[in-house]
PDB file of N, CA and C in Angstrom:
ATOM      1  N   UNK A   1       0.841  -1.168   0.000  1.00  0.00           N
ATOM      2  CA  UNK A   1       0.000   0.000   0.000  1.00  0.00           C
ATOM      3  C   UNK A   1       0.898   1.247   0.000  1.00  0.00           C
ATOM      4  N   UNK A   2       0.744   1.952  -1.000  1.00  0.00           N
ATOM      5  CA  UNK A   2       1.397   3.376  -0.685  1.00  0.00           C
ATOM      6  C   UNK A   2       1.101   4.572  -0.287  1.00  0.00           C
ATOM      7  N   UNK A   3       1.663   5.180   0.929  1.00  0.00           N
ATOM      8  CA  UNK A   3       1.687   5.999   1.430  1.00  0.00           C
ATOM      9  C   UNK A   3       1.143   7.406   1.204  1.00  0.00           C
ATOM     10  N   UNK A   4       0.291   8.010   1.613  1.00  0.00           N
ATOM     11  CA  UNK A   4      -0.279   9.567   0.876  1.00  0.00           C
ATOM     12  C   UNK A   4       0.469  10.428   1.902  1.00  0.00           C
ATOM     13  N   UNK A   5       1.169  11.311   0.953  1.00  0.00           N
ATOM     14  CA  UNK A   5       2.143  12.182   0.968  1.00  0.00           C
ATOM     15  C   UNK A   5       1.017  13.483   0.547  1.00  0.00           C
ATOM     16  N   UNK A   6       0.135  14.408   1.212  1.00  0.00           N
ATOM     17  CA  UNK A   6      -0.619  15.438   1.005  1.00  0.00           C
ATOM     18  C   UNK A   6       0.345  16.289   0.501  1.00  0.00           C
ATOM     19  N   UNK A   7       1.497  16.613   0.047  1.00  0.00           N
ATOM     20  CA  UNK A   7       2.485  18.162  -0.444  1.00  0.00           C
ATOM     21  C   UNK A   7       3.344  17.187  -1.452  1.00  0.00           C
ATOM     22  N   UNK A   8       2.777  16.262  -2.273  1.00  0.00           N
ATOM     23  CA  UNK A   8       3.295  16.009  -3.284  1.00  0.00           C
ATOM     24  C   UNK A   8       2.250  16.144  -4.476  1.00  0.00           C
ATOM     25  N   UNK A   9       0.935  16.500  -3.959  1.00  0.00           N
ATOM     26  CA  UNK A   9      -0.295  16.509  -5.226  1.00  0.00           C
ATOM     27  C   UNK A   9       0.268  18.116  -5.599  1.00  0.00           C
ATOM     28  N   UNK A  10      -0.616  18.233  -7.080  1.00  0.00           N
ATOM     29  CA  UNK A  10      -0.032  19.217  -7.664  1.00  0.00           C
ATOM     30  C   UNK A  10      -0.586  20.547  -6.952  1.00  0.00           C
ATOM     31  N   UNK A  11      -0.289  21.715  -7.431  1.00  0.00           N
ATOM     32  CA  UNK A  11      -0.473  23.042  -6.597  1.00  0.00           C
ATOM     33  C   UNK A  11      -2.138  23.098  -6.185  1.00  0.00           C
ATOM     34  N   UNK A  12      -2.483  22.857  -7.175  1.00  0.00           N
ATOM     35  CA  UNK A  12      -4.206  23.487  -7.422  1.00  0.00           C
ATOM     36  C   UNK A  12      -5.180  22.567  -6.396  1.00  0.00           C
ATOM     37  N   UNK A  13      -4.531  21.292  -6.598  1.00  0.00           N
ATOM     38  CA  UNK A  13      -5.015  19.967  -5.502  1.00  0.00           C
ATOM     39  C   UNK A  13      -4.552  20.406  -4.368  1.00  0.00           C
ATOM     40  N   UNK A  14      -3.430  20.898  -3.792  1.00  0.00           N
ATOM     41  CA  UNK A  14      -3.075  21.123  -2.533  1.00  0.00           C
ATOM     42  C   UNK A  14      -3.868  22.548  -1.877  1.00  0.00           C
ATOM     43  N   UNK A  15      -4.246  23.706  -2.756  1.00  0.00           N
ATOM     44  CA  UNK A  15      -4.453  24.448  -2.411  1.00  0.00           C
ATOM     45  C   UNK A  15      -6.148  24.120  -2.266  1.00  0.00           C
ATOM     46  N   UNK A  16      -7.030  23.484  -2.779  1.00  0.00           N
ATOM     47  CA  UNK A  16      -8.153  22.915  -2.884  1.00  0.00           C
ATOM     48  C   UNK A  16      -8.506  22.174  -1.326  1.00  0.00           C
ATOM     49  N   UNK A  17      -6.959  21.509  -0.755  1.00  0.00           N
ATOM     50  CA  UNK A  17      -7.718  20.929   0.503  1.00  0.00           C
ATOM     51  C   UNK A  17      -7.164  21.959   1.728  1.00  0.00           C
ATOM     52  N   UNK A  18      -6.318  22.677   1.220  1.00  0.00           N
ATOM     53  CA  UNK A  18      -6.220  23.888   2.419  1.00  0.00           C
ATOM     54  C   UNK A  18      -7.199  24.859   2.354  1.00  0.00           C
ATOM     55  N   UNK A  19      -8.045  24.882   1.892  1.00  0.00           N
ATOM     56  CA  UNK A  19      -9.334  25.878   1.641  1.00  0.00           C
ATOM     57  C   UNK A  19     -10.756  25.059   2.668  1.00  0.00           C
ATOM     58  N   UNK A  20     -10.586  23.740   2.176  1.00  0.00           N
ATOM     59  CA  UNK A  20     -11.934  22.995   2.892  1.00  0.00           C
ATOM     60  C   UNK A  20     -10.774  22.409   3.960  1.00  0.00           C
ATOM     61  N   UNK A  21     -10.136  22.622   4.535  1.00  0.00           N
ATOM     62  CA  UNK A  21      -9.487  22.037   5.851  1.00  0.00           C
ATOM     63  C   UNK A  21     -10.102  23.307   6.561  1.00  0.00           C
ATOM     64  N   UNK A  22      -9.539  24.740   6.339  1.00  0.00           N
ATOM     65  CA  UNK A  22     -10.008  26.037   6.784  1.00  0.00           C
ATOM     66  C   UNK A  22     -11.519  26.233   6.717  1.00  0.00           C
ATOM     67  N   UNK A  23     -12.390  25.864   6.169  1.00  0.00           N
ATOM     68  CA  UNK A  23     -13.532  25.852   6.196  1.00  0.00           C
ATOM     69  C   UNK A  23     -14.410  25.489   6.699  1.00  0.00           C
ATOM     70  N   UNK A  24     -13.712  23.682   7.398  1.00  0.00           N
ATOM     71  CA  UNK A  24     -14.671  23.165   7.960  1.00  0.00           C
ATOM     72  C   UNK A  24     -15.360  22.923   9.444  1.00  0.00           C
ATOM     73  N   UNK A  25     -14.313  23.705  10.306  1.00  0.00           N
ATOM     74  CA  UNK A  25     -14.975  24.170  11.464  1.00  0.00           C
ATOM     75  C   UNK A  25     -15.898  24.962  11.868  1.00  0.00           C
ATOM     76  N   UNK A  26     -16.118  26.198  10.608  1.00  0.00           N
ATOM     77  CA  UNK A  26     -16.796  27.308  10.647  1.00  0.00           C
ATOM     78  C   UNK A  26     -18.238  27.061  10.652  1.00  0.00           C
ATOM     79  N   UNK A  27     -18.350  25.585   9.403  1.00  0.00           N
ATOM     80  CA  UNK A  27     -19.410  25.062   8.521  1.00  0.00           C
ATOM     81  C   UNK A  27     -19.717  24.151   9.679  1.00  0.00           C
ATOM     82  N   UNK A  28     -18.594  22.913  10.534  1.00  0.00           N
ATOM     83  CA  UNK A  28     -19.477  22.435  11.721  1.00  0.00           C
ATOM     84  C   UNK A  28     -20.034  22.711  12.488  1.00  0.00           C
ATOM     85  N   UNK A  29     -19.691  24.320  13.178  1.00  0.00           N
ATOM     86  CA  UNK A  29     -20.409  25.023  14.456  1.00  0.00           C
ATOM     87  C   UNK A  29     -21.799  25.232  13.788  1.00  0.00           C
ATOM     88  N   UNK A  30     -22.252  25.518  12.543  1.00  0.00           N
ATOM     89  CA  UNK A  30     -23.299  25.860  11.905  1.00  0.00           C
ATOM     90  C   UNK A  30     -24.249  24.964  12.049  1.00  0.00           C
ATOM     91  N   UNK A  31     -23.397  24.018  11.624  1.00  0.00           N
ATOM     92  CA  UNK A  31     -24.442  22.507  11.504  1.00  0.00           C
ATOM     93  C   UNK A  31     -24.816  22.516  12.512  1.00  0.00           C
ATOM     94  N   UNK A  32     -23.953  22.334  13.985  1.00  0.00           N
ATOM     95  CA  UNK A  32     -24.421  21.710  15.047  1.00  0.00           C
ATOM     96  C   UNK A  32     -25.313  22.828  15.991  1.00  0.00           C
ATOM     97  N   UNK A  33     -25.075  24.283  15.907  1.00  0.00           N
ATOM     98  CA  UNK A  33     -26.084  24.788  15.972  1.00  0.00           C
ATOM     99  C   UNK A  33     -27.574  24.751  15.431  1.00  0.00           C
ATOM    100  N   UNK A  34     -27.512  24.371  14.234  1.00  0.00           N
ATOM    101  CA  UNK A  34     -29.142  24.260  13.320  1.00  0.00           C
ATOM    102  C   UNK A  34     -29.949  22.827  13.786  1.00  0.00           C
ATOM    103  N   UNK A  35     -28.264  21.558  13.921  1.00  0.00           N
ATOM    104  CA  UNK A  35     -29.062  20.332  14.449  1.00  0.00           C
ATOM    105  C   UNK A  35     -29.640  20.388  15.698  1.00  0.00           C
ATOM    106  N   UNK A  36     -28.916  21.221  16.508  1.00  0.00           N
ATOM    107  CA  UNK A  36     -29.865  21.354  18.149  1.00  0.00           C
ATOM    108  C   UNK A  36     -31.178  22.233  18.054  1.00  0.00           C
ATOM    109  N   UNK A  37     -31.451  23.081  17.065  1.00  0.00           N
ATOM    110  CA  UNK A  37     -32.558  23.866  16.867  1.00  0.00           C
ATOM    111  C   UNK A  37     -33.526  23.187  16.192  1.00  0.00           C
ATOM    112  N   UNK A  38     -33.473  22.714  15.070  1.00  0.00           N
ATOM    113  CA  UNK A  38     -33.914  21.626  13.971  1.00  0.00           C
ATOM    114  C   UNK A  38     -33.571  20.337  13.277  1.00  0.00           C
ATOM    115  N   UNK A  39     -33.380  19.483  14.727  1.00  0.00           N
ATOM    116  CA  UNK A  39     -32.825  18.492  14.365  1.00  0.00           C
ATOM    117  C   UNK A  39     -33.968  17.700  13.289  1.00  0.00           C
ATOM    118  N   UNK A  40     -33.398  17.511  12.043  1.00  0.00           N
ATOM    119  CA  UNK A  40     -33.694  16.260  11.054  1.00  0.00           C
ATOM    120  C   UNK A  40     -32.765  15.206  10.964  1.00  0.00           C
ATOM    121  N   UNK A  41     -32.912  14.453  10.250  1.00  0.00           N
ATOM    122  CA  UNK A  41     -32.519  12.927   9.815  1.00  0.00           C
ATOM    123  C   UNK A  41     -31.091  13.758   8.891  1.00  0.00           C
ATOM    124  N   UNK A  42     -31.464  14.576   7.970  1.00  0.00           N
ATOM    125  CA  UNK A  42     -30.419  15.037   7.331  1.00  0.00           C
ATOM    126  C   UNK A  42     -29.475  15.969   8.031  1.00  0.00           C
ATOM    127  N   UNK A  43     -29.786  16.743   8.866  1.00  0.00           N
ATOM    128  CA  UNK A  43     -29.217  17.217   9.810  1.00  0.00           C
ATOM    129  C   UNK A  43     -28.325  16.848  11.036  1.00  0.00           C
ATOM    130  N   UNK A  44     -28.440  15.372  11.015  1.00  0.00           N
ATOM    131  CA  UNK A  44     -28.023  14.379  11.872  1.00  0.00           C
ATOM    132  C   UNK A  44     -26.987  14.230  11.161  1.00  0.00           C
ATOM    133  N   UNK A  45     -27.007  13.445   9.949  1.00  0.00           N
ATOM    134  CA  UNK A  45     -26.147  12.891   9.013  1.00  0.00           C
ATOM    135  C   UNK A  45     -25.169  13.771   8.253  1.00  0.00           C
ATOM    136  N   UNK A  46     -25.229  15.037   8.385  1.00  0.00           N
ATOM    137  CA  UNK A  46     -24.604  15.736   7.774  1.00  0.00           C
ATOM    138  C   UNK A  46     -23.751  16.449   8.627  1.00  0.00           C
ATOM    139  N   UNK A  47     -24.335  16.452  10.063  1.00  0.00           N
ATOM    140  CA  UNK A  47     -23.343  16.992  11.212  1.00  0.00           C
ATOM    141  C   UNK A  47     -22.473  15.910  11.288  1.00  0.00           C
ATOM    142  N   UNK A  48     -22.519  14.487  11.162  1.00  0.00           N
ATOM    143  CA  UNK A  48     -21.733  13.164  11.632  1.00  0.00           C
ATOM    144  C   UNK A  48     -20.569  13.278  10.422  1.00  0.00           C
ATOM    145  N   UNK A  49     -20.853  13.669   9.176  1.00  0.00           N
ATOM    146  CA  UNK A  49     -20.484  13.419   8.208  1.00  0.00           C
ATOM    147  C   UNK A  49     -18.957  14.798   8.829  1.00  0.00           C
ATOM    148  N   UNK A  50     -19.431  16.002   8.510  1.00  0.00           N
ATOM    149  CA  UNK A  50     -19.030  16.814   8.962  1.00  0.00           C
ATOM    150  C   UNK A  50     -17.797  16.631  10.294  1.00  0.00           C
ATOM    151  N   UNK A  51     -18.183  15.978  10.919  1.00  0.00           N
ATOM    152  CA  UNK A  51     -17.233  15.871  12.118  1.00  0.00           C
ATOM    153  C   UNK A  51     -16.210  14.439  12.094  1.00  0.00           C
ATOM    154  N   UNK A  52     -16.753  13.617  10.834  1.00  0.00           N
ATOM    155  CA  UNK A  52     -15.679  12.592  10.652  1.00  0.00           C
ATOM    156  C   UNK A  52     -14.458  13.445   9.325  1.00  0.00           C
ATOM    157  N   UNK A  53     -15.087  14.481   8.438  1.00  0.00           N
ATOM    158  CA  UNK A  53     -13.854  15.009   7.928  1.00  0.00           C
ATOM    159  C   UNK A  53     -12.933  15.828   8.634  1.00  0.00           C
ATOM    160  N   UNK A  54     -13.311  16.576   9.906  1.00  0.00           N
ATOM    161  CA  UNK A  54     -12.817  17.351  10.654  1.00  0.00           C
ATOM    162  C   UNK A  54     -11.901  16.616  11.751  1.00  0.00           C
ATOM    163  N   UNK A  55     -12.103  15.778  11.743  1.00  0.00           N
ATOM    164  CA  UNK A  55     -11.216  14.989  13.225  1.00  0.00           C
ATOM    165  C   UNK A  55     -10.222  13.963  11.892  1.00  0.00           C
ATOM    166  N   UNK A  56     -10.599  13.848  10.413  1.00  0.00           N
ATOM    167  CA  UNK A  56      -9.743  13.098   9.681  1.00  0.00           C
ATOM    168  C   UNK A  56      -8.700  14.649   9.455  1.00  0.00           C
ATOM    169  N   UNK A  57      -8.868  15.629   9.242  1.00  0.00           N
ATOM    170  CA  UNK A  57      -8.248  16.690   9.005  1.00  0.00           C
ATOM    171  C   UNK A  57      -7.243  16.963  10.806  1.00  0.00           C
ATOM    172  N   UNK A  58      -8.061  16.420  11.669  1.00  0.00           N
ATOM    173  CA  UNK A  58      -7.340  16.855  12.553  1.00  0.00           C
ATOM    174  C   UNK A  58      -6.248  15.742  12.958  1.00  0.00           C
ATOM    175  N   UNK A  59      -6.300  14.641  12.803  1.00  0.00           N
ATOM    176  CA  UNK A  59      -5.471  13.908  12.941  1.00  0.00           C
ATOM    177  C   UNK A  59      -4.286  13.413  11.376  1.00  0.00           C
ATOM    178  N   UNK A  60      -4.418  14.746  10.764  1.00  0.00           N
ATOM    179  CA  UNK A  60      -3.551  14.577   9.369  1.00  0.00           C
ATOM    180  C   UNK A  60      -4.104  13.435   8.489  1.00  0.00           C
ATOM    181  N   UNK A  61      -5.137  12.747   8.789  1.00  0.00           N
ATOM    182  CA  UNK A  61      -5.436  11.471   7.481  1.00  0.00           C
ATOM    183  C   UNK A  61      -5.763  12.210   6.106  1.00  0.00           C
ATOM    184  N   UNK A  62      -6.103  13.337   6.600  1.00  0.00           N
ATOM    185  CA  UNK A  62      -6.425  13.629   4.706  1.00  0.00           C
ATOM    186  C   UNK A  62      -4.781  14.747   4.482  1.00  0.00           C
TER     187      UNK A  62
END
Protein backbone atom coordinates (compact mmCIF):
# COMPACT_ATOMS: atom_id res chain seq x y z
CA UNK A 1 0.00 0.00 0.00
CA UNK A 2 1.40 3.38 -0.69
CA UNK A 3 1.69 6.00 1.43
CA UNK A 4 -0.28 9.57 0.88
CA UNK A 5 2.14 12.18 0.97
CA UNK A 6 -0.62 15.44 1.01
CA UNK A 7 2.48 18.16 -0.44
CA UNK A 8 3.30 16.01 -3.28
CA UNK A 9 -0.29 16.51 -5.23
CA UNK A 10 -0.03 19.22 -7.66
CA UNK A 11 -0.47 23.04 -6.60
CA UNK A 12 -4.21 23.49 -7.42
CA UNK A 13 -5.01 19.97 -5.50
CA UNK A 14 -3.08 21.12 -2.53
CA UNK A 15 -4.45 24.45 -2.41
CA UNK A 16 -8.15 22.91 -2.88
CA UNK A 17 -7.72 20.93 0.50
CA UNK A 18 -6.22 23.89 2.42
CA UNK A 19 -9.33 25.88 1.64
CA UNK A 20 -11.93 23.00 2.89
CA UNK A 21 -9.49 22.04 5.85
CA UNK A 22 -10.01 26.04 6.78
CA UNK A 23 -13.53 25.85 6.20
CA UNK A 24 -14.67 23.17 7.96
CA UNK A 25 -14.97 24.17 11.46
CA UNK A 26 -16.80 27.31 10.65
CA UNK A 27 -19.41 25.06 8.52
CA UNK A 28 -19.48 22.44 11.72
CA UNK A 29 -20.41 25.02 14.46
CA UNK A 30 -23.30 25.86 11.90
CA UNK A 31 -24.44 22.51 11.50
CA UNK A 32 -24.42 21.71 15.05
CA UNK A 33 -26.08 24.79 15.97
CA UNK A 34 -29.14 24.26 13.32
CA UNK A 35 -29.06 20.33 14.45
CA UNK A 36 -29.87 21.35 18.15
CA UNK A 37 -32.56 23.87 16.87
CA UNK A 38 -33.91 21.63 13.97
CA UNK A 39 -32.83 18.49 14.37
CA UNK A 40 -33.69 16.26 11.05
CA UNK A 41 -32.52 12.93 9.82
CA UNK A 42 -30.42 15.04 7.33
CA UNK A 43 -29.22 17.22 9.81
CA UNK A 44 -28.02 14.38 11.87
CA UNK A 45 -26.15 12.89 9.01
CA UNK A 46 -24.60 15.74 7.77
CA UNK A 47 -23.34 16.99 11.21
CA UNK A 48 -21.73 13.16 11.63
CA UNK A 49 -20.48 13.42 8.21
CA UNK A 50 -19.03 16.81 8.96
CA UNK A 51 -17.23 15.87 12.12
CA UNK A 52 -15.68 12.59 10.65
CA UNK A 53 -13.85 15.01 7.93
CA UNK A 54 -12.82 17.35 10.65
CA UNK A 55 -11.22 14.99 13.22
CA UNK A 56 -9.74 13.10 9.68
CA UNK A 57 -8.25 16.69 9.00
CA UNK A 58 -7.34 16.85 12.55
CA UNK A 59 -5.47 13.91 12.94
CA UNK A 60 -3.55 14.58 9.37
CA UNK A 61 -5.44 11.47 7.48
CA UNK A 62 -6.42 13.63 4.71
Amino acid sequence: MARYYRYRLPPWALRCIIVIERVTLPILIFQLIRTLFFPTTLDVFLLGLLVGVFIAFYLEWI
